[in-house]
N, C-alpha and C. Protein backbone atom coordinates (compact mmCIF):
# COMPACT_ATOMS: atom_id res chain seq x y z
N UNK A 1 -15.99 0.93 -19.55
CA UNK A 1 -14.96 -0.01 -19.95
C UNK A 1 -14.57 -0.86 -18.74
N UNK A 2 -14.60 -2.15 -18.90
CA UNK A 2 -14.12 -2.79 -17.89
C UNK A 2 -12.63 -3.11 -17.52
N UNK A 3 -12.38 -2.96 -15.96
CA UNK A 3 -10.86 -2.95 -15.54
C UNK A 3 -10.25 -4.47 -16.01
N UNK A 4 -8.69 -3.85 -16.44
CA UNK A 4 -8.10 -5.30 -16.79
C UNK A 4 -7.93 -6.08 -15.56
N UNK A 5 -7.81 -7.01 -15.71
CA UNK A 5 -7.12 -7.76 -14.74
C UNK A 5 -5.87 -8.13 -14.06
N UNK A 6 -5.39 -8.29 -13.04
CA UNK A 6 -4.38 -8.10 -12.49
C UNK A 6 -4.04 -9.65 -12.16
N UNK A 7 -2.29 -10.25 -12.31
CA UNK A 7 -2.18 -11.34 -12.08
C UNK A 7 -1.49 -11.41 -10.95
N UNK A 8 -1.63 -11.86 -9.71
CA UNK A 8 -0.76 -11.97 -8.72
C UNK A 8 -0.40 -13.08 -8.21
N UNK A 9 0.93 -13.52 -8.39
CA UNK A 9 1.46 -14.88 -7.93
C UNK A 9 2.46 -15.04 -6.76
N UNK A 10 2.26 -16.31 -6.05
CA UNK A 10 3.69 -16.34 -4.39
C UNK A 10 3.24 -17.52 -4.03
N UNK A 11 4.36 -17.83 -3.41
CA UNK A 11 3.99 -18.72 -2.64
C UNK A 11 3.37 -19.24 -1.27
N UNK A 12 2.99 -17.60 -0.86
CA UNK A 12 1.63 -17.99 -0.05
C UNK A 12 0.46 -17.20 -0.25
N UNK A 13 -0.41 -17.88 0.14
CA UNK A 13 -2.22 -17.10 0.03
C UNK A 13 -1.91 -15.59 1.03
N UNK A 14 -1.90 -15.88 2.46
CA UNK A 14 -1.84 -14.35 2.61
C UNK A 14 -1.17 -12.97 2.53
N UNK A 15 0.14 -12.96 2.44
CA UNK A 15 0.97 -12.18 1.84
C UNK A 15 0.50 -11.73 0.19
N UNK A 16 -0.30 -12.62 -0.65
CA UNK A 16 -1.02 -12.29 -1.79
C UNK A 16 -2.48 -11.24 -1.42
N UNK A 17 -2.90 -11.63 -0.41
CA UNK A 17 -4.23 -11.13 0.04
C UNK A 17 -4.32 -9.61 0.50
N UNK A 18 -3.05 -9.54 1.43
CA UNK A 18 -2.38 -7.84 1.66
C UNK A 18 -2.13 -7.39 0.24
N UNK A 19 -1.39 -7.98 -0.39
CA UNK A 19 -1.18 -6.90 -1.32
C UNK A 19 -1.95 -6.69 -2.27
N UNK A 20 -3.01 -7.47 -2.32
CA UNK A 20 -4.17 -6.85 -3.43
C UNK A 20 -4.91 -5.90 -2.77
N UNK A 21 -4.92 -5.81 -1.11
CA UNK A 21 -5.58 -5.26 -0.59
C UNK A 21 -4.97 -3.68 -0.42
N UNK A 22 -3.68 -4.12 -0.40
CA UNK A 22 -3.26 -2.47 -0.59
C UNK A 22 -2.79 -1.87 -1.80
N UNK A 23 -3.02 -2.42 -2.77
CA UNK A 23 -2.97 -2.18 -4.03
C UNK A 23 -4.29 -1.74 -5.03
N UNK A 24 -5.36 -2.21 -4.58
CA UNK A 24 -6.83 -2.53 -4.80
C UNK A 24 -7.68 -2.01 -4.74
N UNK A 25 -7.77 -2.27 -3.20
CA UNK A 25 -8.15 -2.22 -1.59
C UNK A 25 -9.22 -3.13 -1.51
N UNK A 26 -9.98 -2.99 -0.49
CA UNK A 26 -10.87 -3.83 0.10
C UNK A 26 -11.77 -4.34 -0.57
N UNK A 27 -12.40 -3.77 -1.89
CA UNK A 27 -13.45 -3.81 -3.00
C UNK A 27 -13.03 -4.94 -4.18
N UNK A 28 -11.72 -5.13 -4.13
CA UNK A 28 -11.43 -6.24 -5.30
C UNK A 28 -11.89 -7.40 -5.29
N UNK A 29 -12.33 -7.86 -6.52
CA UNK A 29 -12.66 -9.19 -6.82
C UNK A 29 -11.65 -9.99 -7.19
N UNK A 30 -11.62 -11.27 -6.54
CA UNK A 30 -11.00 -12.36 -6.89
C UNK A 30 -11.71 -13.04 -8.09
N UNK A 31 -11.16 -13.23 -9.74
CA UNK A 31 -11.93 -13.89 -10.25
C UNK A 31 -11.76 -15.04 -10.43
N UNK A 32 -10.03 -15.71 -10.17
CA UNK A 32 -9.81 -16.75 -10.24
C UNK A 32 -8.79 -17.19 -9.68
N UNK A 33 -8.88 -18.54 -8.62
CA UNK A 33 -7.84 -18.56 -8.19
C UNK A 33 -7.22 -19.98 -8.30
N UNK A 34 -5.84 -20.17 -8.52
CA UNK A 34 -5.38 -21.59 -8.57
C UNK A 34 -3.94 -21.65 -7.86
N UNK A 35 -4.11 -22.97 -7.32
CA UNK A 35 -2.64 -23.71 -6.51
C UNK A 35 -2.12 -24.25 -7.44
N UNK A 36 -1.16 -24.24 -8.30
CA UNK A 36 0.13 -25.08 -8.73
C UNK A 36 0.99 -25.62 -8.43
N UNK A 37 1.95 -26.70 -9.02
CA UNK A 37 3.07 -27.00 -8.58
C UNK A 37 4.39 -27.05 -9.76
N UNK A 38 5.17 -26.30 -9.37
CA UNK A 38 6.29 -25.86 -10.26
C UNK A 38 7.59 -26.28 -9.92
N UNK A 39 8.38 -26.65 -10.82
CA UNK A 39 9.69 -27.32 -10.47
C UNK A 39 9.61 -28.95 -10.65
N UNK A 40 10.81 -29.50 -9.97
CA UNK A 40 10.87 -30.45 -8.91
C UNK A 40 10.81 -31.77 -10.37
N UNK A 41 11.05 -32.87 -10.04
CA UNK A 41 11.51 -34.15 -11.09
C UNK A 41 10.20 -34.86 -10.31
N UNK A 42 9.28 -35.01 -11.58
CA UNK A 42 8.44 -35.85 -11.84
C UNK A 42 7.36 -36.07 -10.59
N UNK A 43 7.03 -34.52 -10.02
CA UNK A 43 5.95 -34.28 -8.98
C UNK A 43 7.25 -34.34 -7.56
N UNK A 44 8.13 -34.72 -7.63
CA UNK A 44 8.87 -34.81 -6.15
C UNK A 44 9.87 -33.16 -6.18
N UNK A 45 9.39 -32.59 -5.02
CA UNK A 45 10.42 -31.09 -4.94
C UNK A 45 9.97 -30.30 -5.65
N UNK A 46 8.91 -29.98 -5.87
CA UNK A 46 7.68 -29.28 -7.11
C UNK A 46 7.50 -28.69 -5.64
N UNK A 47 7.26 -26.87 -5.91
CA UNK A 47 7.12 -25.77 -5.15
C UNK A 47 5.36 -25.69 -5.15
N UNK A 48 4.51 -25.66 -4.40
CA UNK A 48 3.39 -24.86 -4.58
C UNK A 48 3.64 -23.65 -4.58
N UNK A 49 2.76 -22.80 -5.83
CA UNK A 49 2.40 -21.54 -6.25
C UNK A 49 1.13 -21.16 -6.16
N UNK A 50 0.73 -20.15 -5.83
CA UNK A 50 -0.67 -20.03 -6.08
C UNK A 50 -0.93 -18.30 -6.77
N UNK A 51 -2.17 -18.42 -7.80
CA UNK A 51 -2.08 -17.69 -8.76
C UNK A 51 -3.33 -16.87 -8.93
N UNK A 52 -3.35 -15.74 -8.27
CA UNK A 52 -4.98 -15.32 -8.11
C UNK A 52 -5.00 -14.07 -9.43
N UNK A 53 -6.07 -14.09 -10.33
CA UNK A 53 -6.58 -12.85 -11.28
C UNK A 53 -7.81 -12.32 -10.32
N UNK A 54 -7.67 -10.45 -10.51
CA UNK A 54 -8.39 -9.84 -9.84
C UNK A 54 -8.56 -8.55 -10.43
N UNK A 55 -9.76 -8.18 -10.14
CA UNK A 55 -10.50 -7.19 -10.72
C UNK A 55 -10.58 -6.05 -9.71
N UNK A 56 -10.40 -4.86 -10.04
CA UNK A 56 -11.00 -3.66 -9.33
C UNK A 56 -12.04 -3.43 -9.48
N UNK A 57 -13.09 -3.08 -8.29
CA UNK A 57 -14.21 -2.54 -8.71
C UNK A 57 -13.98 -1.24 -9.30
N UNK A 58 -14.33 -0.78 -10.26
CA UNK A 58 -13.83 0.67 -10.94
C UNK A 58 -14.72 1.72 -10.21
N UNK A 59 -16.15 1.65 -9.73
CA UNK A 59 -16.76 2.77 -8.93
C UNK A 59 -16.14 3.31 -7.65
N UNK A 60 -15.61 1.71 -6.70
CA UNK A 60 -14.81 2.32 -5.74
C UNK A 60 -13.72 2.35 -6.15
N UNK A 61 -12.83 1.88 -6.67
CA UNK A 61 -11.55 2.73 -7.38
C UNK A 61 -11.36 4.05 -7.53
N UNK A 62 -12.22 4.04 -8.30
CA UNK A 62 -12.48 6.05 -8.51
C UNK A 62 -12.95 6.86 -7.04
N UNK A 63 -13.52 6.15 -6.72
CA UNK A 63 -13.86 6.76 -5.10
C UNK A 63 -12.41 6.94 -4.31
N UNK A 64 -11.93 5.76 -4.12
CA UNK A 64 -10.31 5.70 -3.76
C UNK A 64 -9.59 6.83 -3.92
N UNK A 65 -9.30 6.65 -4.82
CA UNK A 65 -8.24 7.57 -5.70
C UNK A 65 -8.82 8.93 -5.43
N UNK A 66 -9.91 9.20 -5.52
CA UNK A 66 -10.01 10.84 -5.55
C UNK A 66 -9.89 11.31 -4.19
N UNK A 67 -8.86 12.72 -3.92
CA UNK A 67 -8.25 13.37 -2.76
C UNK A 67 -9.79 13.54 -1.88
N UNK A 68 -9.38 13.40 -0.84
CA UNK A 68 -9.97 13.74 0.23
C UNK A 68 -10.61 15.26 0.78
N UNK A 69 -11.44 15.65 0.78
CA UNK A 69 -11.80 16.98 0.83
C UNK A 69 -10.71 17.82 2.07
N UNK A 70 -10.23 18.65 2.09
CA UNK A 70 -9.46 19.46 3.28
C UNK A 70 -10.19 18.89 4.81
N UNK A 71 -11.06 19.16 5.08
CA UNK A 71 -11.75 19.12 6.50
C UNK A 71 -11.38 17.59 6.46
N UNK A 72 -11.37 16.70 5.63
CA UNK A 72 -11.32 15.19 6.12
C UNK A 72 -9.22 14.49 6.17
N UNK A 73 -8.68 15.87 5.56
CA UNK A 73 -7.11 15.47 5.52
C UNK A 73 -6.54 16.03 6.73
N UNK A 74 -7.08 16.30 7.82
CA UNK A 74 -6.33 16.95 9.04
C UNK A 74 -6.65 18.55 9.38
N UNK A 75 -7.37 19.51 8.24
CA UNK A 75 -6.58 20.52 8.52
C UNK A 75 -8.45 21.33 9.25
N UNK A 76 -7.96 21.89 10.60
CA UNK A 76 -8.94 21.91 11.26
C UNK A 76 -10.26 23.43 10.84
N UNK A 77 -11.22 23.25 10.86
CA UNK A 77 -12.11 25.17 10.46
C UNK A 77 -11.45 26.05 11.46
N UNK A 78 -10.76 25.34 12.67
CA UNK A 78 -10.40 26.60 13.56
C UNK A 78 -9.12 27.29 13.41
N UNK A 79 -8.48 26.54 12.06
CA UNK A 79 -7.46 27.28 11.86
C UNK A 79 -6.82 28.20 10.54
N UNK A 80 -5.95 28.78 10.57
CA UNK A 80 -6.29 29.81 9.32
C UNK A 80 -5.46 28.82 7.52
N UNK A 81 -4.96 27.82 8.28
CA UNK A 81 -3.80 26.88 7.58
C UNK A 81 -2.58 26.76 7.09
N UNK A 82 -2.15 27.17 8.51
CA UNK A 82 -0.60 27.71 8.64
C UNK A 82 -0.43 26.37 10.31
N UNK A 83 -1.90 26.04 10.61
CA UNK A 83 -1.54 25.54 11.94
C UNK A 83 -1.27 26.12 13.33
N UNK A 84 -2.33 27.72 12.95
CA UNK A 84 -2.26 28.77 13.74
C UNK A 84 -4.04 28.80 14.20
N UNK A 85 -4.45 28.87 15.31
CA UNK A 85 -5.88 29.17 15.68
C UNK A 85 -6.13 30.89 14.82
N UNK A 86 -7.44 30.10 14.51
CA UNK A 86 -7.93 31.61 13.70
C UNK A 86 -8.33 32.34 14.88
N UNK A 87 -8.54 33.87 14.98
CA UNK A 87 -8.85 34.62 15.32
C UNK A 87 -10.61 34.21 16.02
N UNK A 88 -10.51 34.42 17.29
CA UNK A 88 -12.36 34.61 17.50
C UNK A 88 -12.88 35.21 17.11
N UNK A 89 -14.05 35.56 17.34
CA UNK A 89 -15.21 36.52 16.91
C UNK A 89 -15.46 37.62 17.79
N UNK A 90 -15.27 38.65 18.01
CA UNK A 90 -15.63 39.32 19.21
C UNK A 90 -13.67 39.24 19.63
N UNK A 91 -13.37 38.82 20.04
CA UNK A 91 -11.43 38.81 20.47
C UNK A 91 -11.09 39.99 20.04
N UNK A 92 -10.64 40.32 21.43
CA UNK A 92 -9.07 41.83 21.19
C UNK A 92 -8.23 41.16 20.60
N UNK A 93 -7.86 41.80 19.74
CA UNK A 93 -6.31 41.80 18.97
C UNK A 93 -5.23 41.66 19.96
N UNK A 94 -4.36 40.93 20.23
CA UNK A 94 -3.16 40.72 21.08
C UNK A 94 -2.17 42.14 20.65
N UNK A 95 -1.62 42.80 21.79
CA UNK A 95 -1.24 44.08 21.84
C UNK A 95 0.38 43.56 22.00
């Protein structure tokens, strides 16, 4: 099934560009983009808008979204996951 589309509008291009990007991320398609002018008496004091539709790629989407395996979220093999060094191999027991 293909992803809907997303409408994002402002009045500037890059502040639009972050937030598809952190909303998105890096994989989104722009499918369409347009500058307008809104307001203002008869073209004078008319705001530019600009109005981008965008697509997620849905393969990396799903890649996105799915959690990160343990070893890649911080938590180290040398420890037991309390944030305590595991025990060596061969190591006396602390008396």
């Amino acid at each position: 099934m293909p992803a809907q589309p997303k409408l994002y509008e402002g009045p500037a291009l890059e502040p639009l560009l972050q937030e598809i990007n952190r909303d998105l991320g890096p994989t989104a398609k722009i499918v369409r983009a347009e500058k307008t002018r809104q307001g203002g008496v008869m073209g004078f004091f008319a705001r530019e808008q600009y109005r981008l539709t965008v697509e997620e790629d849905p393969v990396s989407g799903e890649r996105r979204r799915r959690p990160a395996p343990a070893a890649r979220r911080g938590a180290r093999p040398d420890t037991r996951g309390d944030g305590q060094p595991a025990a060596r191999r061969g190591a006396r027991p602390a008396a």
